[in-house]
Protein backbone atom coordinates (compact mmCIF):
# COMPACT_ATOMS: atom_id res chain seq x y z
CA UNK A 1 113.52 8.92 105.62
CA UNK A 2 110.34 11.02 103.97
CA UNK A 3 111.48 13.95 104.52
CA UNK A 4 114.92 13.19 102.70
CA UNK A 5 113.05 11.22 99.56
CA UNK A 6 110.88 14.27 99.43
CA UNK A 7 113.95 16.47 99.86
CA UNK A 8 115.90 14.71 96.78
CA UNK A 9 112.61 14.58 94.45
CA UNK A 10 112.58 18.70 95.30
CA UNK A 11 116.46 19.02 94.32
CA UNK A 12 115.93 16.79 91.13
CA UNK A 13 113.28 18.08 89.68
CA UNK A 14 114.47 21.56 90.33
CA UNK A 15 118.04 21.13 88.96
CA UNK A 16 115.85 19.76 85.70
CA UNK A 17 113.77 22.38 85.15
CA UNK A 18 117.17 24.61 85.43
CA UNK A 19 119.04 22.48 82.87
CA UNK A 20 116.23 22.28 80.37
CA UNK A 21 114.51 25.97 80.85
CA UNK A 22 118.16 27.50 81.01
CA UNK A 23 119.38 27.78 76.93
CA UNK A 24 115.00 28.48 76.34
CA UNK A 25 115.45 32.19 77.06
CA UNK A 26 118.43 33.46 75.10
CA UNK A 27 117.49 35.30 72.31
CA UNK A 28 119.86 37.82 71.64
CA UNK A 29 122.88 36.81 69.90
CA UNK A 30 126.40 39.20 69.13
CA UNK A 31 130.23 38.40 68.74
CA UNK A 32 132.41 40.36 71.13
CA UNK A 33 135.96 41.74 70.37
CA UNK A 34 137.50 38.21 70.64
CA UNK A 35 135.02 36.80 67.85
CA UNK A 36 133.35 34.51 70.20
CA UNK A 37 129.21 34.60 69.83
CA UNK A 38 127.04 34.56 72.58
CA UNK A 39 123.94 34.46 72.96
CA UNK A 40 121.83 36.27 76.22
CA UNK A 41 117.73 36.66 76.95
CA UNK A 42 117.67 40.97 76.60
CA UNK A 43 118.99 43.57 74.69
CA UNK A 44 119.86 45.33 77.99
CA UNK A 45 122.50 41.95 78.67
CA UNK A 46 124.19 42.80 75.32
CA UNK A 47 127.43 45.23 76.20
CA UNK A 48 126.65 48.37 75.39
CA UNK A 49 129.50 48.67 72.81
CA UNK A 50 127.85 45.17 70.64
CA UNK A 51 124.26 46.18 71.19
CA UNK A 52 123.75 48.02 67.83
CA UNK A 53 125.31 44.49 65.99
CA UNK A 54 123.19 42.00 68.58
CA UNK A 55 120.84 40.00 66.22
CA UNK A 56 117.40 38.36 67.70
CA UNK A 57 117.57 35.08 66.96
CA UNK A 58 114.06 33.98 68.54
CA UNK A 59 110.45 33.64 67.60
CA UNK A 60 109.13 36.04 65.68
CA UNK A 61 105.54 37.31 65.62
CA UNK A 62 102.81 38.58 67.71
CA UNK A 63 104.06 40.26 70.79
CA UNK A 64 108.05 39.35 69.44
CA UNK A 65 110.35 41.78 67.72
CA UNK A 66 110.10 41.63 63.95
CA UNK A 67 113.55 40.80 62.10
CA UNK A 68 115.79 43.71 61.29
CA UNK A 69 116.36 44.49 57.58
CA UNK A 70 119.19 43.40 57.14
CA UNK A 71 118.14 40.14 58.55
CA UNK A 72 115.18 39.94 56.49
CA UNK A 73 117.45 40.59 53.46
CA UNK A 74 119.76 37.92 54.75
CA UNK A 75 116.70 34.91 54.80
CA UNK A 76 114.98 36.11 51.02
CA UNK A 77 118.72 35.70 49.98
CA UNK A 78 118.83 32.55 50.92
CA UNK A 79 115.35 31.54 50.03
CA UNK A 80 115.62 32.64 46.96
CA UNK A 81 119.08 29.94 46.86
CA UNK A 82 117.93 27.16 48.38
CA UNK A 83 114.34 28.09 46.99
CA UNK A 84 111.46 27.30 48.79
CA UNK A 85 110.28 23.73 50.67
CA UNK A 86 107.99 22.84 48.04
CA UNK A 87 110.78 23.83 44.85
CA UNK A 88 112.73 21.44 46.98
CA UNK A 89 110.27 18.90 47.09
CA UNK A 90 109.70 18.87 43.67
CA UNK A 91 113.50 18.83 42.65
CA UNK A 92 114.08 15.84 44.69
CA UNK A 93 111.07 14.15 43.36
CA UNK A 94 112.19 14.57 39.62
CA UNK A 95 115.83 13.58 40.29
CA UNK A 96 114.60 10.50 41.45
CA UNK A 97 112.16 9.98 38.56
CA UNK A 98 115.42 10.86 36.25
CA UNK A 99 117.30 8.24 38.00
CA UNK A 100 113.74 5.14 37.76
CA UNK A 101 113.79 6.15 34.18
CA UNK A 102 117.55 5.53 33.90
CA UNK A 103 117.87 2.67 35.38
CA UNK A 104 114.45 0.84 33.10
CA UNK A 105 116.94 2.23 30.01
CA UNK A 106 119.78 0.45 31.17
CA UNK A 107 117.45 -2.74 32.13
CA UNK A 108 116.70 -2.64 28.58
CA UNK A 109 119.65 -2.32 26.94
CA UNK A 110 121.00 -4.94 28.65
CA UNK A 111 117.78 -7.59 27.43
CA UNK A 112 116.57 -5.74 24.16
CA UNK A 113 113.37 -3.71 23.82
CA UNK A 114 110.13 -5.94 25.18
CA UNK A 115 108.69 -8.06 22.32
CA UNK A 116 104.89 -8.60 21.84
């Protein structure tokens, strides 16, 4: 009865760490001839005949590949867009002050200007 409880607990917690550790690694990514992406841990995994286009898709910094140009290219494009976290911050916080301050004008249309 142990020996199968301890058995099971081995087989579950293995099959876990599988499922959750499995997707961690992959961080290559390239389209093959059909158009379908996919996405593998090395370089060396890509085809030889997508491994020029493969893109790293994972962590960047110390002791990780740096992006390619055209990559970098790719992100100041789009942070120069969507600007950055702060721009957006500040956007959202005057559209809401825009919409406070519309909303007191219509209050007061609606009862007249305050008297005093």
């Amino acid at each position: 009865m142990r020996r199968s409880l301890r058995f099971a607990v081995a087989m579950g917690l293995g099959a876990g760490i599988l499922l959750v550790a499995g997707q961690v690694d992959a961080q290559y990514q390239y389209t093959d001839a059909k158009g379908v992406s996919k996405v593998v841990q090395y370089k060396l995994d890509v085809p030889a005949t997508y491994r020029d286009a493969a893109v790293w898709i994972g962590p960047t910094g110390i002791g990780k590949p740096a992006l390619s140009e055209a990559a970098r290219q790719t992100k100041q494009r789009e942070d120069t867009y969507r600007g950055t976290t702060a721009q957006q911050l500040q956007q959202k916080v005057q559209e809401a002050n825009e919409l406070e301050r519309q909303k007191l004008w219509r209050q007061q249309q609606r009862v007249g200007p305050p008297t005093r």
